[in-house]
C-alpha atoms as a PDB file:
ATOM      1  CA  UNK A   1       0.000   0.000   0.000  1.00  0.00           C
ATOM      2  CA  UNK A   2       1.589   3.284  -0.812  1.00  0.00           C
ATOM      3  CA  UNK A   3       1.741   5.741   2.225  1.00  0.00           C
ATOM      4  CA  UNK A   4      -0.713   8.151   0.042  1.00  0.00           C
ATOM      5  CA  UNK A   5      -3.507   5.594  -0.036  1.00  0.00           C
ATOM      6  CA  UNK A   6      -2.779   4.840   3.574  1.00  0.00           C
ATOM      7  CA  UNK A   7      -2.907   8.103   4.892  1.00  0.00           C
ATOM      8  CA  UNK A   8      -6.021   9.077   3.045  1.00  0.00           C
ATOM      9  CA  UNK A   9      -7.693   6.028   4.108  1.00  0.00           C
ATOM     10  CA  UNK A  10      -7.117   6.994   8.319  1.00  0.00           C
ATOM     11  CA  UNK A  11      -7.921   9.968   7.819  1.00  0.00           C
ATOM     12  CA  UNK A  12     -11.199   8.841   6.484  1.00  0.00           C
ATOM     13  CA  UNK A  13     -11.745   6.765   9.296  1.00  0.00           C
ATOM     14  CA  UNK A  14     -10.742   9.442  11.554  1.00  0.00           C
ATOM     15  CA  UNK A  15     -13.311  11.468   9.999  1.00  0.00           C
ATOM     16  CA  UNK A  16     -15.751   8.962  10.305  1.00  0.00           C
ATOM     17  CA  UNK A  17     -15.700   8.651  13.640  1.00  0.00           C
ATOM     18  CA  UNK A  18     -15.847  12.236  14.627  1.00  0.00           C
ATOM     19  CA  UNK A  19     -19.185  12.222  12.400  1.00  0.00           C
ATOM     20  CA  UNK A  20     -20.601   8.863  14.058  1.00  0.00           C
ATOM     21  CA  UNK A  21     -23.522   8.897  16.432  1.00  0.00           C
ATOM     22  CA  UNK A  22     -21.146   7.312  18.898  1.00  0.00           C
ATOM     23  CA  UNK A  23     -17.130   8.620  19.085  1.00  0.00           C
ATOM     24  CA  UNK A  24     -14.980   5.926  18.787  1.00  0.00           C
ATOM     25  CA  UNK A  25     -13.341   4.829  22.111  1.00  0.00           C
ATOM     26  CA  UNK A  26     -16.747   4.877  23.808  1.00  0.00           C
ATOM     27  CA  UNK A  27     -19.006   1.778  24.916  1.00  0.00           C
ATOM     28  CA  UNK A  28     -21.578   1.238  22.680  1.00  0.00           C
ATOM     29  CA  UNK A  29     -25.071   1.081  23.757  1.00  0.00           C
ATOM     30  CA  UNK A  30     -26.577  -2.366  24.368  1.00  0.00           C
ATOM     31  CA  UNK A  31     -29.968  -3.477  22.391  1.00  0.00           C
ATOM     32  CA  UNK A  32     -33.322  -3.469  24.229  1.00  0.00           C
ATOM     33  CA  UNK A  33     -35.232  -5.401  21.417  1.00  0.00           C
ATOM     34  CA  UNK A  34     -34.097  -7.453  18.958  1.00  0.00           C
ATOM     35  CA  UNK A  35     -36.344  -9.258  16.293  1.00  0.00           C
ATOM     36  CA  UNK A  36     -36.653 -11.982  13.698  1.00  0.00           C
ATOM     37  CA  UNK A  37     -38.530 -11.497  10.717  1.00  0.00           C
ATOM     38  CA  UNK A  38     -40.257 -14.956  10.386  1.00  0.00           C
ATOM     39  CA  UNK A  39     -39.743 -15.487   6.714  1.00  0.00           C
ATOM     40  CA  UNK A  40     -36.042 -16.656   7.788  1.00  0.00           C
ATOM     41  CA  UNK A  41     -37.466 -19.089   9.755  1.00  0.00           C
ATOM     42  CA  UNK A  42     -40.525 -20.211   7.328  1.00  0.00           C
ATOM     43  CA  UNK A  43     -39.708 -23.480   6.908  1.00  0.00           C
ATOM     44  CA  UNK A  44     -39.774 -24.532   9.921  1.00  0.00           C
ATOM     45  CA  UNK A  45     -42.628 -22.376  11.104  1.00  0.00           C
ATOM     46  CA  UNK A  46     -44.500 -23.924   8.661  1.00  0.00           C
ATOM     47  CA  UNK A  47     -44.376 -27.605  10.361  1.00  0.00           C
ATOM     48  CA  UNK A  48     -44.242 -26.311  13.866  1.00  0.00           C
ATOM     49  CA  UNK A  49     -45.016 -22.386  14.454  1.00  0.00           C
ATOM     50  CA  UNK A  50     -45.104 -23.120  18.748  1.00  0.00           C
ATOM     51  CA  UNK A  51     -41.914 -24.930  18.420  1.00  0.00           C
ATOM     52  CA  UNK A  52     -40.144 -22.204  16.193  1.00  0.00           C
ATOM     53  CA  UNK A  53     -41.389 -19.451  17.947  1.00  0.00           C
ATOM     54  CA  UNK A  54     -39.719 -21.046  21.376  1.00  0.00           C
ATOM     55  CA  UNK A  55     -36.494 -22.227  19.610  1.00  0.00           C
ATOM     56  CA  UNK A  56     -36.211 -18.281  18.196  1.00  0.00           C
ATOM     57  CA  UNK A  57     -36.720 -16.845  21.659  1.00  0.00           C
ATOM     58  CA  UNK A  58     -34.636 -19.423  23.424  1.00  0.00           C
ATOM     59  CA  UNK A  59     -31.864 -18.052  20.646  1.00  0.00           C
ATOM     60  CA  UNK A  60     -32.395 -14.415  22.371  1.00  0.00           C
ATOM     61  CA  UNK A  61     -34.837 -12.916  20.114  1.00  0.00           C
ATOM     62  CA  UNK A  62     -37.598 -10.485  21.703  1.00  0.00           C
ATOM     63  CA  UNK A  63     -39.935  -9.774  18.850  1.00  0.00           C
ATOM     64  CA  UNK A  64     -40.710 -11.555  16.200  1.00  0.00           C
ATOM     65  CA  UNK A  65     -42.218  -9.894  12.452  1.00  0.00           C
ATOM     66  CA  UNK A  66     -45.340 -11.994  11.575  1.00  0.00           C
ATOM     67  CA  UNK A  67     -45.997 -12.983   8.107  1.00  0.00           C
ATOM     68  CA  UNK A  68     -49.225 -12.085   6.762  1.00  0.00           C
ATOM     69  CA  UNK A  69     -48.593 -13.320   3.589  1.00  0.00           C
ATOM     70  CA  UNK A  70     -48.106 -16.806   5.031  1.00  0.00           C
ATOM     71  CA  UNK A  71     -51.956 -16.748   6.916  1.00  0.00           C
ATOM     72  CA  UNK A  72     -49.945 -16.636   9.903  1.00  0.00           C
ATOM     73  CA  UNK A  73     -48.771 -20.748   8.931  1.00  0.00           C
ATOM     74  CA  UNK A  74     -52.275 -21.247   9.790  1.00  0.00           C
ATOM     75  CA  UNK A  75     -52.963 -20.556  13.139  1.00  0.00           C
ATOM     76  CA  UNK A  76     -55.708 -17.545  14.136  1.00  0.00           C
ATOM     77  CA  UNK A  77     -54.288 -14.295  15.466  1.00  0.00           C
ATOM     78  CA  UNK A  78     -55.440 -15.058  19.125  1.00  0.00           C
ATOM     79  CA  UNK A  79     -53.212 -18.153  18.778  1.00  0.00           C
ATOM     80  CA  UNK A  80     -50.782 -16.416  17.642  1.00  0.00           C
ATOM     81  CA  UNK A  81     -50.798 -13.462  19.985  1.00  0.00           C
ATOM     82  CA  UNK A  82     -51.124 -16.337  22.873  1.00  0.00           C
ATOM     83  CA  UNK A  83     -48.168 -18.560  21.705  1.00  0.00           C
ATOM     84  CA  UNK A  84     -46.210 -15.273  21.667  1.00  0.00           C
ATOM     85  CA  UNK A  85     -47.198 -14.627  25.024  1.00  0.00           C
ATOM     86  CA  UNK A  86     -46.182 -17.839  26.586  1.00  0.00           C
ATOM     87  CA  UNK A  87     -43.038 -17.518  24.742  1.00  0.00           C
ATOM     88  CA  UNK A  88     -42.171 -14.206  26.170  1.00  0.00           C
ATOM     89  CA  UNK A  89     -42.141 -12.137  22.437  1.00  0.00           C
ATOM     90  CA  UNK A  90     -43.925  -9.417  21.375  1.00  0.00           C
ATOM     91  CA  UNK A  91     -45.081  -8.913  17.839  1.00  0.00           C
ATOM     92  CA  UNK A  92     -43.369  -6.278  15.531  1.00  0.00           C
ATOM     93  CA  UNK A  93     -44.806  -3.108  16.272  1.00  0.00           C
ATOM     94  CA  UNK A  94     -45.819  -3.101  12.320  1.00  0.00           C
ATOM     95  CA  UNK A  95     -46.679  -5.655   9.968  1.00  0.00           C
ATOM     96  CA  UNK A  96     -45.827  -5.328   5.918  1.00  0.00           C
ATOM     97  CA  UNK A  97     -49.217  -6.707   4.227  1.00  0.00           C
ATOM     98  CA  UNK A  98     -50.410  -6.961   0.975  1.00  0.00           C
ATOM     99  CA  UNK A  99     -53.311  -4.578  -0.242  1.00  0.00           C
ATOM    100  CA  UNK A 100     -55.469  -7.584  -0.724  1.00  0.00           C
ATOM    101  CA  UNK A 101     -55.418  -7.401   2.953  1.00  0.00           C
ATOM    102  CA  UNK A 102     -57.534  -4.198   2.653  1.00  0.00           C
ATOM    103  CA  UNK A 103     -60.310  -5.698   1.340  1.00  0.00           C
ATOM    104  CA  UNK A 104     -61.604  -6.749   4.648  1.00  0.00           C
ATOM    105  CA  UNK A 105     -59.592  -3.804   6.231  1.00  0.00           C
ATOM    106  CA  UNK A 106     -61.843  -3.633   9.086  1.00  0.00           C
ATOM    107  CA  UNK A 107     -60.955  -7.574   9.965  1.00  0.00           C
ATOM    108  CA  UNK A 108     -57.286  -7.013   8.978  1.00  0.00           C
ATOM    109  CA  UNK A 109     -57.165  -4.005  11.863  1.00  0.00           C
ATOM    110  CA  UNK A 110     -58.485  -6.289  14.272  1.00  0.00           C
ATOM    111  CA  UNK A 111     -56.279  -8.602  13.593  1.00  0.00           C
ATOM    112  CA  UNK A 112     -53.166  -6.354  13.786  1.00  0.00           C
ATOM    113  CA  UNK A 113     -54.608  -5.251  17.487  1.00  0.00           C
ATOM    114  CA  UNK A 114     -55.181  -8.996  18.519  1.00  0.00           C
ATOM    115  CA  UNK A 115     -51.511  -9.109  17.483  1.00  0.00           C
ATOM    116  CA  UNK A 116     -50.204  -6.046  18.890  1.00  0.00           C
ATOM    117  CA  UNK A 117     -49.115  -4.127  16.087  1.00  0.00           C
ATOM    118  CA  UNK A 118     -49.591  -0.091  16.160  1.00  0.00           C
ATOM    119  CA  UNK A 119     -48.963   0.496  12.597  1.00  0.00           C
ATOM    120  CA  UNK A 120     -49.906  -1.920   8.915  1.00  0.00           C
ATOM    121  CA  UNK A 121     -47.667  -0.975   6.062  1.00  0.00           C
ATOM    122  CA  UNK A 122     -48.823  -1.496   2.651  1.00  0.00           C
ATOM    123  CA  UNK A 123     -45.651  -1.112   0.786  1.00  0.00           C
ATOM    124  CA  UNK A 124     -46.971  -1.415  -3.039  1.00  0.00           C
ATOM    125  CA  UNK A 125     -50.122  -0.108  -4.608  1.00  0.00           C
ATOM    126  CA  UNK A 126     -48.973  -0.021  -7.958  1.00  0.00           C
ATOM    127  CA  UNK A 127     -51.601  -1.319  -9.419  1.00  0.00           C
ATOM    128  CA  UNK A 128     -54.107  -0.286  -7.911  1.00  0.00           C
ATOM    129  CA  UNK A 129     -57.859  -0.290 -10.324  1.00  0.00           C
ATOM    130  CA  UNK A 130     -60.996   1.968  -9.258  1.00  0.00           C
ATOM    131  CA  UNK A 131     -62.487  -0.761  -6.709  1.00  0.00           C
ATOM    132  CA  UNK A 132     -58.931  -0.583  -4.994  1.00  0.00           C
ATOM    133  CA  UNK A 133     -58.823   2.975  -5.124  1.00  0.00           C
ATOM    134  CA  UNK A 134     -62.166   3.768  -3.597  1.00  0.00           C
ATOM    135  CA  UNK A 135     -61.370   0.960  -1.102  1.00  0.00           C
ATOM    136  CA  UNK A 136     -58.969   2.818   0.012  1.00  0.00           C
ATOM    137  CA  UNK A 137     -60.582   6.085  -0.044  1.00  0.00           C
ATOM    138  CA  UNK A 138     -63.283   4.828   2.297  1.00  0.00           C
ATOM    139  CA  UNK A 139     -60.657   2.993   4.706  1.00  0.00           C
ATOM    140  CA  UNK A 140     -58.897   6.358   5.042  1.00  0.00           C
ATOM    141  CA  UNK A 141     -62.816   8.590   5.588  1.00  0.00           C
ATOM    142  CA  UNK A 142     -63.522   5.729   8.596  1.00  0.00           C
ATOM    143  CA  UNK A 143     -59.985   5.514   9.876  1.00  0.00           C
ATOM    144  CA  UNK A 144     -60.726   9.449  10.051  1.00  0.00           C
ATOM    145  CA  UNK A 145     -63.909   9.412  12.404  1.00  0.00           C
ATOM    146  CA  UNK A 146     -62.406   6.856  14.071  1.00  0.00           C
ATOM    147  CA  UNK A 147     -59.200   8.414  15.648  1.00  0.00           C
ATOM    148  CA  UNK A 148     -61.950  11.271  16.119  1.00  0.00           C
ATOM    149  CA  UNK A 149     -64.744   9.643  17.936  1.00  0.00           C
ATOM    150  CA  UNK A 150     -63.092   7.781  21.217  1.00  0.00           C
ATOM    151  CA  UNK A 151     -60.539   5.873  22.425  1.00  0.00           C
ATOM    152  CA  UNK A 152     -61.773   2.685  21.312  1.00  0.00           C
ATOM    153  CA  UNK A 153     -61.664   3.628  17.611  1.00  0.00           C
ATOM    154  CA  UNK A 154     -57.644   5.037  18.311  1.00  0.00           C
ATOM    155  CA  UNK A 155     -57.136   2.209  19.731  1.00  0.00           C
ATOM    156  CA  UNK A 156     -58.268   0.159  16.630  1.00  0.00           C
ATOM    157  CA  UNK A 157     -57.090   2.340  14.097  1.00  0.00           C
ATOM    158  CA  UNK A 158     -53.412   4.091  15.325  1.00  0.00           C
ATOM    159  CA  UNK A 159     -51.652   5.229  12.475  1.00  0.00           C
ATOM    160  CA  UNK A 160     -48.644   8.206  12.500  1.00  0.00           C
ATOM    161  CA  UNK A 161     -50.031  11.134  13.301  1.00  0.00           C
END
């Protein structure tokens, strides 16, 4: 390595870690939470989600991210939500579903408060036609009244402000 290249390359790292969230030299903060998503483990979830779910948390994981788009490997949220409970995890605090989850949006927000999530992320309407669109439109008018009309209906329907 030429002393150029060398030299250029500490003082990028130097740089670095004047411009890091933590200096270099001092401890680094220690995780609260750490989760699985469960798609790593979807193989095995598949022939025993109780099992898996125990084996990840005996492994150190906290919170797990639930696949939708798996029918939740065939058990109902409130089995679910109660095998996570006995195993000591919590649910991600969002799921990522799939806007054919929205057309029963009022069951699929149920189901994310059975589960514990605060937020559903729909992460492609691309093609979206007009029942879609006015799906959505109407989701987004009763989400609306709801966060207006109680705690109940914030409670069901908690979305970033």
């Amino acid at each position: 390595m030429k002393r150029r290249d060398f030299l250029q390359t500490m003082g990028a790292a130097a740089a670095s870690g004047m411009v890091a969230r933590v200096p270099l030299g001092s401890p680094a903060k220690k995780l609260q939470r750490i989760g699985l998503e469960t798609y790593a483990v979807r193989h095995a979830m598949a022939e025993n989600p109780e099992q898996t779910l125990a084996a990840v948390r005996a492994m150190g994981y906290t919170d797990v991210e639930l696949l939708w788009s798996f029918n939740l490997f065939g058990r109902t949220p409130a089995q679910v939500a109660a095998t996570l409970k006995s195993e000591g995890l919590a649910g991600a605090v969002r799921a990522y579903v799939r806007r054919h989850h929205f057309v029963g949006w009022e069951r699929s927000l149920e189901t994310a408060k059975v589960l514990g999530h605060e937020f559903l992320v729909v992460p492609d309407f691309r093609r979206l036609d007009q029942a879609d669109a006015g799906r959505l439109a109407r989701m987004g008018r009763s989400l609306q009244r709801r966060r207006r009309g109680g705690a109940e209906g914030r409670d069901l329907a908690r979305l970033p402000q």
